[in-house]
Structures are given as structure tokens and as C-alpha cells.
PDB file of N, CA and C in Angstrom:
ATOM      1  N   UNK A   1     107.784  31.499 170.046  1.00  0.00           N
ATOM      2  CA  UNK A   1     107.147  32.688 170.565  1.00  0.00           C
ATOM      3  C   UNK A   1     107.680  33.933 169.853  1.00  0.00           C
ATOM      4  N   UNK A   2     108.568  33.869 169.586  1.00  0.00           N
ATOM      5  CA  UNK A   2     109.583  35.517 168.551  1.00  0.00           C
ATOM      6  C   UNK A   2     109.575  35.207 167.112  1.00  0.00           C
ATOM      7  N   UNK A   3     108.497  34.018 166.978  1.00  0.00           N
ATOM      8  CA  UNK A   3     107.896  34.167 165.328  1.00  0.00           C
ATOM      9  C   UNK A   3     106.861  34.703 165.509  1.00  0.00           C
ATOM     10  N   UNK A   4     105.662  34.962 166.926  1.00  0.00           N
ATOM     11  CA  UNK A   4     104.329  34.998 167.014  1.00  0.00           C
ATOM     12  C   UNK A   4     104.538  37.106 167.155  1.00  0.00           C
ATOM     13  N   UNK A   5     105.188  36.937 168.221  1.00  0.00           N
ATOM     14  CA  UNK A   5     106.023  38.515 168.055  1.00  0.00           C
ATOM     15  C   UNK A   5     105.911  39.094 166.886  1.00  0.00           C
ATOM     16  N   UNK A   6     107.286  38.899 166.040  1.00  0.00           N
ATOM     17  CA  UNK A   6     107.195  39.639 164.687  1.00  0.00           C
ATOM     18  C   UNK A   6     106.238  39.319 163.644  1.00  0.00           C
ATOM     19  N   UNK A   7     104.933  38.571 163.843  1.00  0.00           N
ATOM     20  CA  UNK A   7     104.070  38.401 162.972  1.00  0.00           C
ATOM     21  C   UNK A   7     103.030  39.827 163.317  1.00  0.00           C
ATOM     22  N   UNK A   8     102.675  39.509 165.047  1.00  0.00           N
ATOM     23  CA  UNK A   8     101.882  40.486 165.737  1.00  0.00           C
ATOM     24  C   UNK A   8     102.481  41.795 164.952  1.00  0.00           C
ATOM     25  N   UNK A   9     103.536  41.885 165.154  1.00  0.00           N
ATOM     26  CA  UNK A   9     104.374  43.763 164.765  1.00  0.00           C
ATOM     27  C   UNK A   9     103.737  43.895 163.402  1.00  0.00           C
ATOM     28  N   UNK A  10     104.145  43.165 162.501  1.00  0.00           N
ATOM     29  CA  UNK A  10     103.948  43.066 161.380  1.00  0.00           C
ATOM     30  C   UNK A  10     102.669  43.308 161.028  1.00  0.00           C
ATOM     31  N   UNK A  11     101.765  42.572 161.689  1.00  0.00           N
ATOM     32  CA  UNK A  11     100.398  43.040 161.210  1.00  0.00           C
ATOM     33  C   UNK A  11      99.814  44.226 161.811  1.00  0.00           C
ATOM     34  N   UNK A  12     100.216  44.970 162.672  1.00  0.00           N
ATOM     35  CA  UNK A  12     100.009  46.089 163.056  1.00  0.00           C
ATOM     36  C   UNK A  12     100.713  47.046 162.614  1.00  0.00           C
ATOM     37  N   UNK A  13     101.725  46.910 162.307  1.00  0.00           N
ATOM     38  CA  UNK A  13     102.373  47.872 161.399  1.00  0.00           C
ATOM     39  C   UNK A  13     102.192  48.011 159.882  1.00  0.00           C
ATOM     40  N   UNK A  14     101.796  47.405 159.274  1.00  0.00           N
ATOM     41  CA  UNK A  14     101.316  47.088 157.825  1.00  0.00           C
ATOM     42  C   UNK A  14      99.542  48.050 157.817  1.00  0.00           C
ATOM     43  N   UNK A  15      98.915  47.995 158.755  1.00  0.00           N
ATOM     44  CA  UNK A  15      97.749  48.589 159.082  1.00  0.00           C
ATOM     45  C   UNK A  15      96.530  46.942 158.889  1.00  0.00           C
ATOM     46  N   UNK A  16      97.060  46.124 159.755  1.00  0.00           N
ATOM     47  CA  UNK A  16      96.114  44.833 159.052  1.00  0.00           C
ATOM     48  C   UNK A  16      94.883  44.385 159.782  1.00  0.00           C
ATOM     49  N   UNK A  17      95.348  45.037 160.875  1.00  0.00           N
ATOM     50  CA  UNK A  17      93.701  44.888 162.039  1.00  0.00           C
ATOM     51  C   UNK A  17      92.679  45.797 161.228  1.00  0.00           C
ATOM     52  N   UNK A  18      91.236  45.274 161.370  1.00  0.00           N
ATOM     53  CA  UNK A  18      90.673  46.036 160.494  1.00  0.00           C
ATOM     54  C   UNK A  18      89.300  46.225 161.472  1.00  0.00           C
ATOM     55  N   UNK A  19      88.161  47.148 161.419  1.00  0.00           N
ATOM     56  CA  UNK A  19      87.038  47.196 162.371  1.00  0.00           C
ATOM     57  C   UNK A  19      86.465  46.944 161.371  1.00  0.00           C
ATOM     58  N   UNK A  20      85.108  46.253 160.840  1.00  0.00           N
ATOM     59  CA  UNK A  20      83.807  46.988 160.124  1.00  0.00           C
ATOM     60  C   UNK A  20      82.524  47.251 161.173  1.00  0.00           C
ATOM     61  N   UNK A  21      82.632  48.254 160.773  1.00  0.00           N
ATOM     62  CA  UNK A  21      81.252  48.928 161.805  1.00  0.00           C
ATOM     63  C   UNK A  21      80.236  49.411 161.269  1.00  0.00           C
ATOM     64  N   UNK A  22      79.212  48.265 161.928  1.00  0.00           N
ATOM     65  CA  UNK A  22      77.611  48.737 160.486  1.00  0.00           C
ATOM     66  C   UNK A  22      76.749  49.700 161.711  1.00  0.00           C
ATOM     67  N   UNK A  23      76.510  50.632 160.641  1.00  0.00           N
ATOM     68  CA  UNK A  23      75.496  51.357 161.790  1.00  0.00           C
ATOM     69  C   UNK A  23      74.050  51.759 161.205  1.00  0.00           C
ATOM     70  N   UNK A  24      73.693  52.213 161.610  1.00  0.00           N
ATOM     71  CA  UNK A  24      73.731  52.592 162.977  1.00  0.00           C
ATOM     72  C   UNK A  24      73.804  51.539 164.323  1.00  0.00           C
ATOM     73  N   UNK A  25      73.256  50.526 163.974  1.00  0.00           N
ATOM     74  CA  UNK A  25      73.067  49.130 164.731  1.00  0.00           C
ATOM     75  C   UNK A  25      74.460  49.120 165.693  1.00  0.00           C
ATOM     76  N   UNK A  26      76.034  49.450 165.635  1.00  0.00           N
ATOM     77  CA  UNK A  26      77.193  49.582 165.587  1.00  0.00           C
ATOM     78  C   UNK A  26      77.726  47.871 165.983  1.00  0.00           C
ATOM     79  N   UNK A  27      77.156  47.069 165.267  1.00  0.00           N
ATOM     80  CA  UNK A  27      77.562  45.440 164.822  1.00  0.00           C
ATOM     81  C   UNK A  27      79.302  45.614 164.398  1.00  0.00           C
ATOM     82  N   UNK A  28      80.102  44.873 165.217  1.00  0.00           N
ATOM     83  CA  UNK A  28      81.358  44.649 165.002  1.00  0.00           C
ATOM     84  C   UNK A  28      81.796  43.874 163.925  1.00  0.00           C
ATOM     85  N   UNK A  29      82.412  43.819 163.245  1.00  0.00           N
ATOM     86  CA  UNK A  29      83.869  42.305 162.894  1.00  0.00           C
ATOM     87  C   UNK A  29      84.550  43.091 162.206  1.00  0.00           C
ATOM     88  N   UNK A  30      85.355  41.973 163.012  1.00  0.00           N
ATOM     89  CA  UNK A  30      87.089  42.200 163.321  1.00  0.00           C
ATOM     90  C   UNK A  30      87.710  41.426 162.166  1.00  0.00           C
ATOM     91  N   UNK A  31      88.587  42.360 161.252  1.00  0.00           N
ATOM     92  CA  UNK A  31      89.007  41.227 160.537  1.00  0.00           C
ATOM     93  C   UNK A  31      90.526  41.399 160.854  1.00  0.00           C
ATOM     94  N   UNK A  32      91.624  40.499 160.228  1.00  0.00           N
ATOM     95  CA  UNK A  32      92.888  40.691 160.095  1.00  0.00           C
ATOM     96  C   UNK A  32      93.538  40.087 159.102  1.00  0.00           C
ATOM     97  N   UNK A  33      94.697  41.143 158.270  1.00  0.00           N
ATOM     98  CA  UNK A  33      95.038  40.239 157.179  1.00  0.00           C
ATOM     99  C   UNK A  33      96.326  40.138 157.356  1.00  0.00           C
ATOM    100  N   UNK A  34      95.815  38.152 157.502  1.00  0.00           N
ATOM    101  CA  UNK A  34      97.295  37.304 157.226  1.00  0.00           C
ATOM    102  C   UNK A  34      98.141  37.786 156.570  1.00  0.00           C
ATOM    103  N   UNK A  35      99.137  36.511 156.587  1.00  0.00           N
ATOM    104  CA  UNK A  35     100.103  35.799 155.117  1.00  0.00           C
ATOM    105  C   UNK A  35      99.288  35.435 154.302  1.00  0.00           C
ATOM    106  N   UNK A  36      98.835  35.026 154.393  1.00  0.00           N
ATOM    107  CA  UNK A  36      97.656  34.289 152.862  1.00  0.00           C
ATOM    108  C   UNK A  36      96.179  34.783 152.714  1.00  0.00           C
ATOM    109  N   UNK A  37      95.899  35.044 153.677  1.00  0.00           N
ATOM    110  CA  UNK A  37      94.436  35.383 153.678  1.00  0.00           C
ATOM    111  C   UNK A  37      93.873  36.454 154.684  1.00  0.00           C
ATOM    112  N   UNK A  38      92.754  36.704 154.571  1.00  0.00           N
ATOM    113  CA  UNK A  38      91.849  37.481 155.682  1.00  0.00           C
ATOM    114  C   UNK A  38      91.075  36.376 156.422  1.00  0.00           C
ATOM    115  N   UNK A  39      91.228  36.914 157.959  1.00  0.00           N
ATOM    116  CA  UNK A  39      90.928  36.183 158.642  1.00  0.00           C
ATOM    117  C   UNK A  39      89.752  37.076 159.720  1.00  0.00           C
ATOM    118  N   UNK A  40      88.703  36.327 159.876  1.00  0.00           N
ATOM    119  CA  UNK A  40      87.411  36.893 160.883  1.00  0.00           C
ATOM    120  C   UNK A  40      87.644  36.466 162.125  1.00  0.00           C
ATOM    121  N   UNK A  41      87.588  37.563 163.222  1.00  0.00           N
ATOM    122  CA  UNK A  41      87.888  37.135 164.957  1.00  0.00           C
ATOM    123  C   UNK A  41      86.746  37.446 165.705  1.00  0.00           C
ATOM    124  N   UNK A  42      86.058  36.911 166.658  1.00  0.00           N
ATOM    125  CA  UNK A  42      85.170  37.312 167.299  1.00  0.00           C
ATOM    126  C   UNK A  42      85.651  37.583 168.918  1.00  0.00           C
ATOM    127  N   UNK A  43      86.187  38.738 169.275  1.00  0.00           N
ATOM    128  CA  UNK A  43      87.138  39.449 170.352  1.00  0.00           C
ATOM    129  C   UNK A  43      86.280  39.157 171.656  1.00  0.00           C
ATOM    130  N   UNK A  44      85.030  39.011 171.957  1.00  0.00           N
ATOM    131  CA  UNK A  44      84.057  38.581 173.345  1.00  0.00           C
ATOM    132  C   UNK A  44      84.635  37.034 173.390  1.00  0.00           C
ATOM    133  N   UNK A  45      84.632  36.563 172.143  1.00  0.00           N
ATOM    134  CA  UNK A  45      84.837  34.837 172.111  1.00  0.00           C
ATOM    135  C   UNK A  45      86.202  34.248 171.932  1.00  0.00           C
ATOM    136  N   UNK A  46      86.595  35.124 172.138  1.00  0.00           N
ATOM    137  CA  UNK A  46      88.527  34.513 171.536  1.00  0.00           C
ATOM    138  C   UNK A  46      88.588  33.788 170.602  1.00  0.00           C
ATOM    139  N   UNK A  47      87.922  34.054 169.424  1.00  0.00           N
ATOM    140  CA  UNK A  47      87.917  33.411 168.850  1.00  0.00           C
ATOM    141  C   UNK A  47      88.470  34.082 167.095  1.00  0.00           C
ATOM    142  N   UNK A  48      89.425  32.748 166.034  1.00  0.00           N
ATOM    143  CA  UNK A  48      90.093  33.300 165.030  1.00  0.00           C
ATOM    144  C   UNK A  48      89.543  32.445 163.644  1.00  0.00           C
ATOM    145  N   UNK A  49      89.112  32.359 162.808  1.00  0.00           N
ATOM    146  CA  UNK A  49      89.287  31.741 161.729  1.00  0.00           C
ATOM    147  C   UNK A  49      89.968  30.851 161.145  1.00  0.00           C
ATOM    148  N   UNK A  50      91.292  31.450 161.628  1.00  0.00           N
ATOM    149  CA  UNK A  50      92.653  30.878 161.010  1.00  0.00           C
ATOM    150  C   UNK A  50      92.662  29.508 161.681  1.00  0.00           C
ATOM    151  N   UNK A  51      93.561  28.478 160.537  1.00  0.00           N
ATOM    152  CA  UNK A  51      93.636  27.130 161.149  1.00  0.00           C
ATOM    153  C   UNK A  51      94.326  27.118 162.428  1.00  0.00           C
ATOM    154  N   UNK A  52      95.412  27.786 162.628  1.00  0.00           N
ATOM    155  CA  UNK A  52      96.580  27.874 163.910  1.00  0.00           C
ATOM    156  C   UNK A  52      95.251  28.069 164.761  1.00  0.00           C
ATOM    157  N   UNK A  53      94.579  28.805 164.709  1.00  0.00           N
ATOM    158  CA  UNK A  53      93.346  28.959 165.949  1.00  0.00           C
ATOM    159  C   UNK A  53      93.465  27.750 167.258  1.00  0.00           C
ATOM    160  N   UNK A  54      92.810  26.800 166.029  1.00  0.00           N
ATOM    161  CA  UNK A  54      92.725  25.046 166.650  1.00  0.00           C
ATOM    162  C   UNK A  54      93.869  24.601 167.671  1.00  0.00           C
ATOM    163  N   UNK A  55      94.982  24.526 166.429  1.00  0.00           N
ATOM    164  CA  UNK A  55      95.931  24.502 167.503  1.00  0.00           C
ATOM    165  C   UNK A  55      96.330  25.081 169.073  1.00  0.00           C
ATOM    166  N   UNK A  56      96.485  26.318 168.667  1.00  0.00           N
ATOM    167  CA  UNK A  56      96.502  27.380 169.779  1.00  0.00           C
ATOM    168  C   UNK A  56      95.580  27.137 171.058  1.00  0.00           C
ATOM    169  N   UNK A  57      94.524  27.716 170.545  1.00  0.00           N
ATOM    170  CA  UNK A  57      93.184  27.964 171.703  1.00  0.00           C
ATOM    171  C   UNK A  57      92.946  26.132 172.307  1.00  0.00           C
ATOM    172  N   UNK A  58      92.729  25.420 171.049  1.00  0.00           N
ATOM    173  CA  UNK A  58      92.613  24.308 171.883  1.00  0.00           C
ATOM    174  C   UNK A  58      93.020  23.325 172.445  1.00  0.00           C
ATOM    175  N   UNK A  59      94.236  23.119 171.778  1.00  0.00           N
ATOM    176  CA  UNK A  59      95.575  22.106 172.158  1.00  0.00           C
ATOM    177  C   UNK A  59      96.092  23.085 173.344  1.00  0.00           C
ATOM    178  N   UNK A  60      97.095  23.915 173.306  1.00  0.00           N
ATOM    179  CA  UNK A  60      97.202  25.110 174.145  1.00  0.00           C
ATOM    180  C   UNK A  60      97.001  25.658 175.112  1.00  0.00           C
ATOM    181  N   UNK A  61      95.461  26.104 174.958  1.00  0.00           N
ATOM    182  CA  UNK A  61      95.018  27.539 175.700  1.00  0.00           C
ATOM    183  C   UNK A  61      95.380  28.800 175.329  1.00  0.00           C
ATOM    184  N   UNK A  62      95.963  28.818 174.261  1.00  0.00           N
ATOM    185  CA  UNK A  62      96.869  29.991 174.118  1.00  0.00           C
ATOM    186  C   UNK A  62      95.597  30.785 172.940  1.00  0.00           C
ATOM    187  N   UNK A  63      96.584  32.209 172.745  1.00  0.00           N
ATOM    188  CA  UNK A  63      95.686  33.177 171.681  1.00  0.00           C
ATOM    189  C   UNK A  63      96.539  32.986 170.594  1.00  0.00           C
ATOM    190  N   UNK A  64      95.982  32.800 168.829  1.00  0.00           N
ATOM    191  CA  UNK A  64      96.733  32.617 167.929  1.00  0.00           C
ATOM    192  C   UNK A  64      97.221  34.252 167.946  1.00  0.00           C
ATOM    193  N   UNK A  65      98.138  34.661 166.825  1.00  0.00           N
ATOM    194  CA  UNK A  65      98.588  35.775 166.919  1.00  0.00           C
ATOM    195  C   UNK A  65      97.916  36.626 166.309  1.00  0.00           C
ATOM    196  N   UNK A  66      96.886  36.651 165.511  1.00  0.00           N
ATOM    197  CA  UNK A  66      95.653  37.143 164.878  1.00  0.00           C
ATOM    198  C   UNK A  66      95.045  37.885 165.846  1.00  0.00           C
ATOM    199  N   UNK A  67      94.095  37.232 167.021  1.00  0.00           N
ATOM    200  CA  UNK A  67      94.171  37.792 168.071  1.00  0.00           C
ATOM    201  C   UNK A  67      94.736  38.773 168.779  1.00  0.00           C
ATOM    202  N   UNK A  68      96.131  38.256 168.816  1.00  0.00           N
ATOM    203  CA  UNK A  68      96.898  39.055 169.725  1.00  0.00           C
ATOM    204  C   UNK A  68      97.268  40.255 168.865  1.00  0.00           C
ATOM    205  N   UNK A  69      97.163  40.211 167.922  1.00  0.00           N
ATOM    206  CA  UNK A  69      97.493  41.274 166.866  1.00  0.00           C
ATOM    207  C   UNK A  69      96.412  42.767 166.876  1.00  0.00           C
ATOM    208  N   UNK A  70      95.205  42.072 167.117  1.00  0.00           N
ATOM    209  CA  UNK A  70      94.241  43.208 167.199  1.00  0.00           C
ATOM    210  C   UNK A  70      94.355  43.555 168.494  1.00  0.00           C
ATOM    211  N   UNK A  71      94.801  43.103 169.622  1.00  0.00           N
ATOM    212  CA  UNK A  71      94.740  43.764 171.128  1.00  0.00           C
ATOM    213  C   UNK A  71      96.055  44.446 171.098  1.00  0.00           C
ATOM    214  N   UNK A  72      96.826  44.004 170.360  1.00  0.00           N
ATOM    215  CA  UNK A  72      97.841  44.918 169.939  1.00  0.00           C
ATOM    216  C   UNK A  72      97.685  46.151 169.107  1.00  0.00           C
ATOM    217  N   UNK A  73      96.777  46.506 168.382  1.00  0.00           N
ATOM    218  CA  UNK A  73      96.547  47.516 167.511  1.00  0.00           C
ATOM    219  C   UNK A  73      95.919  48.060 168.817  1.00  0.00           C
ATOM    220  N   UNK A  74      94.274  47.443 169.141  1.00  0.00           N
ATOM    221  CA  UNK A  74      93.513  48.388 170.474  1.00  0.00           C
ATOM    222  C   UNK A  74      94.870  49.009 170.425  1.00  0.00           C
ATOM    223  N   UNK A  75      95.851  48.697 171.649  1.00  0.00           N
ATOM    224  CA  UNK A  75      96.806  49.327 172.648  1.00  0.00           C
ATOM    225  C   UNK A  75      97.321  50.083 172.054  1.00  0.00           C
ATOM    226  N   UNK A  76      97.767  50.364 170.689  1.00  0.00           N
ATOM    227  CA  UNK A  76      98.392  51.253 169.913  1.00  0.00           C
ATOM    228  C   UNK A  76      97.966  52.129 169.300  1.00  0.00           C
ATOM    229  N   UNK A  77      96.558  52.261 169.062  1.00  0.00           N
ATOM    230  CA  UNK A  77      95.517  53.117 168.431  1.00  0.00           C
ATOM    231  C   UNK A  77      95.571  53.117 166.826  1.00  0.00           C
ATOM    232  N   UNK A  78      96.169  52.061 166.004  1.00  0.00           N
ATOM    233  CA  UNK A  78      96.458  51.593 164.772  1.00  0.00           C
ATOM    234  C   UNK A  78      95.228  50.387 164.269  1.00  0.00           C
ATOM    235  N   UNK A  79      94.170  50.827 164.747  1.00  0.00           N
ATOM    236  CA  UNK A  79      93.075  50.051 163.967  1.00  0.00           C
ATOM    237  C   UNK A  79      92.363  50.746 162.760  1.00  0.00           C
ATOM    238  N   UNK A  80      92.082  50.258 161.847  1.00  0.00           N
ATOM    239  CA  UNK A  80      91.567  50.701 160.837  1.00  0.00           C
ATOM    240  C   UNK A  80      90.190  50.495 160.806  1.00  0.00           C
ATOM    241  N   UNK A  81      89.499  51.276 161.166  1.00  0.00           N
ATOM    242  CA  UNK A  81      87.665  51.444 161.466  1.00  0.00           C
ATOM    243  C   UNK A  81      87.139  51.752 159.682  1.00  0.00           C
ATOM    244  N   UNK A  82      86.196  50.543 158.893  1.00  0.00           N
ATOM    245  CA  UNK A  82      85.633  50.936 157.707  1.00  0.00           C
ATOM    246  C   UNK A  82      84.260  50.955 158.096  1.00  0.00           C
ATOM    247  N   UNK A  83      83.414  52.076 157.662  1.00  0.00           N
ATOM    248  CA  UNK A  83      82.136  52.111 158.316  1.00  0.00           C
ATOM    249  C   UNK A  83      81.125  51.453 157.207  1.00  0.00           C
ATOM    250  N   UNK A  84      80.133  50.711 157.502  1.00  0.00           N
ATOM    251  CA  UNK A  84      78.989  50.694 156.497  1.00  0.00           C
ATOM    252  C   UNK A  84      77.864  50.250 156.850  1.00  0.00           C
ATOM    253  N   UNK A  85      76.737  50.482 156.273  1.00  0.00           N
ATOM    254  CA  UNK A  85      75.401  51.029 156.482  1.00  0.00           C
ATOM    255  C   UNK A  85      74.935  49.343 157.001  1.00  0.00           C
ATOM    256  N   UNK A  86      73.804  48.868 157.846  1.00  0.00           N
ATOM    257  CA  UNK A  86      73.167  47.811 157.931  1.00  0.00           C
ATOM    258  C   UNK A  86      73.170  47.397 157.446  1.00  0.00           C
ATOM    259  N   UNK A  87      72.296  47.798 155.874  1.00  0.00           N
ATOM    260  CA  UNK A  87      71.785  47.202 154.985  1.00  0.00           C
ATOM    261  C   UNK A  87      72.953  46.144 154.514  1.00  0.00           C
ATOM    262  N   UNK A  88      74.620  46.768 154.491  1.00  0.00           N
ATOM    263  CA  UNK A  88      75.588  45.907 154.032  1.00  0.00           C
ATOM    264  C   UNK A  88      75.682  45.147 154.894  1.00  0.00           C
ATOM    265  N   UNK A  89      75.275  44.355 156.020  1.00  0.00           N
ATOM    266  CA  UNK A  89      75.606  43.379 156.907  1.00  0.00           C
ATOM    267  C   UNK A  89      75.428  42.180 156.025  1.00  0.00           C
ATOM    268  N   UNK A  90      74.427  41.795 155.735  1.00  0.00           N
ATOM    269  CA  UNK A  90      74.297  40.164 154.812  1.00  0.00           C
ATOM    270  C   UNK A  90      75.032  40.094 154.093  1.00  0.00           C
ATOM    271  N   UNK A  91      75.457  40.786 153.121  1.00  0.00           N
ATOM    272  CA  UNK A  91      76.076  40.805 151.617  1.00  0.00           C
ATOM    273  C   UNK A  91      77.367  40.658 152.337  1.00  0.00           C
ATOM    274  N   UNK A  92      77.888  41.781 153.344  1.00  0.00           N
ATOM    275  CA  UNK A  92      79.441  41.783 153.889  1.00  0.00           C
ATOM    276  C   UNK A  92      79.761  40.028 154.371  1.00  0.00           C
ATOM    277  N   UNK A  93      78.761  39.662 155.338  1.00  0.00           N
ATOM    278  CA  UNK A  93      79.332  38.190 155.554  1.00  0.00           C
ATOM    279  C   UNK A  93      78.935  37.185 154.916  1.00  0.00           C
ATOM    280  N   UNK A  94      78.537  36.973 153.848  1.00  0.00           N
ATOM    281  CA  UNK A  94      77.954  36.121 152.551  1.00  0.00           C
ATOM    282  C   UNK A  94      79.608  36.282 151.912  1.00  0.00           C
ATOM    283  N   UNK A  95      80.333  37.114 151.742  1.00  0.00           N
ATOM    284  CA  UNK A  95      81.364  37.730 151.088  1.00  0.00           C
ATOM    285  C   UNK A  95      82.310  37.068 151.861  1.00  0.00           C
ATOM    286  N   UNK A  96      82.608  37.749 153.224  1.00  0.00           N
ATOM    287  CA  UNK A  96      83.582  36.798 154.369  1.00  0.00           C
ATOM    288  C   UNK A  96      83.782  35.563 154.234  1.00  0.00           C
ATOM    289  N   UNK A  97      82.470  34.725 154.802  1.00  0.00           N
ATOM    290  CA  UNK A  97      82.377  33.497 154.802  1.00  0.00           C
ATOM    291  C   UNK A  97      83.281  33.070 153.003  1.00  0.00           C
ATOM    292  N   UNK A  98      82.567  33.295 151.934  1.00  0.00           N
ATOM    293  CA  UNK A  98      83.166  32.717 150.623  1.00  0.00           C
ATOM    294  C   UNK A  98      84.119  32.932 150.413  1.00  0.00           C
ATOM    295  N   UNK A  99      85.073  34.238 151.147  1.00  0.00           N
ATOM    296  CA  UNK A  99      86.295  34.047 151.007  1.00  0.00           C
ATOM    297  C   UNK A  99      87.340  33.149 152.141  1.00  0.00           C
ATOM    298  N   UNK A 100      86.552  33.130 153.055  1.00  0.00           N
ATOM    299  CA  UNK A 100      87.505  31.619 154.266  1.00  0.00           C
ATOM    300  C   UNK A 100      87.454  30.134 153.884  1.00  0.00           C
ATOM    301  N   UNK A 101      86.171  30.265 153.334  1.00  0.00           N
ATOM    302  CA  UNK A 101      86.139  29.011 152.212  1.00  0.00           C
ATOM    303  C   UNK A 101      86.866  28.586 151.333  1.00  0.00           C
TER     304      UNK A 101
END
């Protein structure tokens, strides 16, 4: 649990919670960047990208720290909001997806 801690700090302090907000539509995702990678969360669904996810949420019940990392930013006001137009919605997760791949 005080590895999941200083990962959470870490990614909130680094600035790693990220918003993209397409608008006008104001369509969410949440990203966060790992140790190794960027990872996509869907915050209504508890849900993380990351392999630990599996583990966590479903062996568990628990929230990976990805998760907990962005409800940690919310609470701190350390989210990083990038805005972009509709039109970038397809291209943005055509992009996502090929990089979790």
C-alpha cells in the first residue's frame, strides 16, 4: 500500500493526470502518465488501461493507483485540462488506442 501512495504523489506531483476536453461537445478522457506508458481511465466506470487494473479492480475490488491518482489531483486542483476541438475526437483516440497497443 506505501508503494501505491508514493506512486499516487508522484504522479500528481510530476503534473501526470491529464483532462482532454473536446468541445464544444465537452467529451472527457482522462489520461495518466505512468512508469512506462500513458494510460486511458474512464472515472463513471472505474475503470484503467493499465494491466495492474485486472489485478486490482478484479481480483481485489480495489482502485489501481492510476485511478486513485486522478481523484487525487481532482482534490488538489493539479489537473492538467488540454482543450481540443471535436473534430480532434477520432484522430485523438485512433492515436490512444495505438499507443496502449
Amino acid at each position: 500500500m506505501k508503494k501505491e501512495t508514493g506512486n499516487v504523489e508522484s504522479i500528481v506531483s510530476s503534473n501526470g493526470v491529464k483532462l482532454h476536453l473536446f468541445e464544444p461537445s465537452n467529451r472527457k478522457i482522462w489520461t495518466v502518465v505512468g512508469k512506462d506508458n500513458e494510460h486511458w481511465l474512464d472515472l463513471d466506470l472505474g475503470y484503467c488501461s493499465c494491466a495492474d487494473y485486472y489485478y486490482n479492480a478484479m481480483e481485489k475490488g480495489r482502485q489501481c493507483y492510476h485511478l486513485q491518482a486522478v481523484q487525487a489531483a481532482i482534490g488538489q486542483g493539479k489537473v492538467e485540462t488540454v482543450k481540443f476541438q471535436d473534430s480532434e475526437f477520432e484522430s485523438f483516440i485512433s492515436a490512444l488506442v495505438q499507443d496502449i497497443m
